[in-house]
C-alpha atoms as a PDB file:
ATOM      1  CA  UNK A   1       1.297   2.597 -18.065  1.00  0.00           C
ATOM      2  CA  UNK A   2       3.928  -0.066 -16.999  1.00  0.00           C
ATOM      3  CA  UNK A   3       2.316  -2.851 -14.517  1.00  0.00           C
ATOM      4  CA  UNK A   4       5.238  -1.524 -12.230  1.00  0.00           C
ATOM      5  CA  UNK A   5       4.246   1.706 -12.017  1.00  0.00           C
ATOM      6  CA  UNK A   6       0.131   0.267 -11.818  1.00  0.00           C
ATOM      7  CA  UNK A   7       1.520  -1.610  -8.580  1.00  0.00           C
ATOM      8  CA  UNK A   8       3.370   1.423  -7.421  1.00  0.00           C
ATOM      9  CA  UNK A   9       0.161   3.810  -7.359  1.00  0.00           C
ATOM     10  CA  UNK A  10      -2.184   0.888  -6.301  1.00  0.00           C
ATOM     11  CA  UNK A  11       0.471   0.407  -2.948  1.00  0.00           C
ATOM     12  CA  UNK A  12       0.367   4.115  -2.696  1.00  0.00           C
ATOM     13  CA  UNK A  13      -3.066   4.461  -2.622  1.00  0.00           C
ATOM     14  CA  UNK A  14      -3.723   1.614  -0.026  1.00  0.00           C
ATOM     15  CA  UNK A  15      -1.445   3.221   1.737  1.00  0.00           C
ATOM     16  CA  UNK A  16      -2.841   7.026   2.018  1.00  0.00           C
ATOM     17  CA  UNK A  17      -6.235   5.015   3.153  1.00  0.00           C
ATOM     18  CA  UNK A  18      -4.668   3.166   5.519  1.00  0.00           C
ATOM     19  CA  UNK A  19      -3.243   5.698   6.939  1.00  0.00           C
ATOM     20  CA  UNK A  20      -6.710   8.130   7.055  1.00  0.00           C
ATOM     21  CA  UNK A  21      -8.033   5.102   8.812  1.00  0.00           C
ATOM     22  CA  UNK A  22      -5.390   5.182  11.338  1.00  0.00           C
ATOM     23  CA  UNK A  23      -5.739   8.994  11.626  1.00  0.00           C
ATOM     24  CA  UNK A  24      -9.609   9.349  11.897  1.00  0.00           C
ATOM     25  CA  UNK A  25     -10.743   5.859  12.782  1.00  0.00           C
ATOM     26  CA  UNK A  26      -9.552   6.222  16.530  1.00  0.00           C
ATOM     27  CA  UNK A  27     -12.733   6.969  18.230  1.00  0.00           C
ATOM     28  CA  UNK A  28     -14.943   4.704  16.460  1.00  0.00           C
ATOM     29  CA  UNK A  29     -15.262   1.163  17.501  1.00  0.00           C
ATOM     30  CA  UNK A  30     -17.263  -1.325  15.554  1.00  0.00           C
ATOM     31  CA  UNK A  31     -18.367  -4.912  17.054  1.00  0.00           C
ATOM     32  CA  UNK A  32     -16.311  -6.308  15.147  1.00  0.00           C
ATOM     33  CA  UNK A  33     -12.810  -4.405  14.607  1.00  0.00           C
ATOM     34  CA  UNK A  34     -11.769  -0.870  15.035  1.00  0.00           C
ATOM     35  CA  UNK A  35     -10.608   1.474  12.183  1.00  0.00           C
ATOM     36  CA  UNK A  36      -7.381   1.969  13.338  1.00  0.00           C
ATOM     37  CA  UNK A  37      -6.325  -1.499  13.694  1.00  0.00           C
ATOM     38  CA  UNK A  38      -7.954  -2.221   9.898  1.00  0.00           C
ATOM     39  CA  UNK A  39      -5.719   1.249   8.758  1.00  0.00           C
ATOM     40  CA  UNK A  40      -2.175  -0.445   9.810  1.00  0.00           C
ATOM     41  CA  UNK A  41      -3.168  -3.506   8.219  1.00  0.00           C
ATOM     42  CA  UNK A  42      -3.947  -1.500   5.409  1.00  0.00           C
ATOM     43  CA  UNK A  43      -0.286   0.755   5.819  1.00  0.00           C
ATOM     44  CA  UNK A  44       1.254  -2.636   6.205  1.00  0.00           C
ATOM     45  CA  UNK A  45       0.213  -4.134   3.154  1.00  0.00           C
ATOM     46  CA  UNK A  46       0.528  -0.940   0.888  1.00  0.00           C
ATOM     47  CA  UNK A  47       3.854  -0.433   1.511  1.00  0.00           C
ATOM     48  CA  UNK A  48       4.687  -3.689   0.509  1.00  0.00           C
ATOM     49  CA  UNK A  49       3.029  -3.660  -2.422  1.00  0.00           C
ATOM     50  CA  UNK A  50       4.955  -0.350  -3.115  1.00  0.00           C
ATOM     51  CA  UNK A  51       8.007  -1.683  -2.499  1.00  0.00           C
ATOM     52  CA  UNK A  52       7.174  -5.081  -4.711  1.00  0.00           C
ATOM     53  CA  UNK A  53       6.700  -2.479  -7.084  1.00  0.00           C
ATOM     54  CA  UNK A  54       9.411  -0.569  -6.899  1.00  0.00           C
ATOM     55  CA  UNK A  55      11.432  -4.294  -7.022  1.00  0.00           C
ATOM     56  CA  UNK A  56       9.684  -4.979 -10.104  1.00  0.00           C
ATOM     57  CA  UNK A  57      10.267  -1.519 -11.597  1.00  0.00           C
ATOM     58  CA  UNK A  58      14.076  -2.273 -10.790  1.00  0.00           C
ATOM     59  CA  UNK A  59      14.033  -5.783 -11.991  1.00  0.00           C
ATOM     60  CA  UNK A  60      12.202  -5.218 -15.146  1.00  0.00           C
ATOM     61  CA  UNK A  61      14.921  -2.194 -16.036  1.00  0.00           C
ATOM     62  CA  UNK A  62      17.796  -4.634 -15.576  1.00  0.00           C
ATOM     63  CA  UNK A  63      16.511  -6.988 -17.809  1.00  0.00           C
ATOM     64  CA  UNK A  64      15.920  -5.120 -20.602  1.00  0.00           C
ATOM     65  CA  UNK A  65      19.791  -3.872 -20.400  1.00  0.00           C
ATOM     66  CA  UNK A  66      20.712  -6.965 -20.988  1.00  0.00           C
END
């Protein structure tokens, strides 16, 4: 598999966990930080992975045209 398409799922994946965080980590507090705050962090830096990704899928295809 192409390291693109490795970042793409990794992003993904960070994502779909930040995200249950943000779902079902609500109601639960910890001393130290909540769930939900953790699970945007988490959405945040997922999707830019994905999109790095994606650029790097893009960028490596233009290359090889050349």
């Amino acid at each position: 598999m192409a390291p693109a398409h490795k970042t793409i799922l990794a992003g993904l994946a960070t994502f779909a966990v930040g995200s249950a965080l943000w779902l079902f980590g609500l109601d639960v507090e910890i001393v130290v930080f909540t769930p939900s705050k953790v699970g945007v962090v988490l959405m945040v830096v997922g999707g830019l992975e994905t999109l790095y990704g994606l650029y790097k899928s893009v960028r490596g295809a233009g290359a090889e045209r050349r």
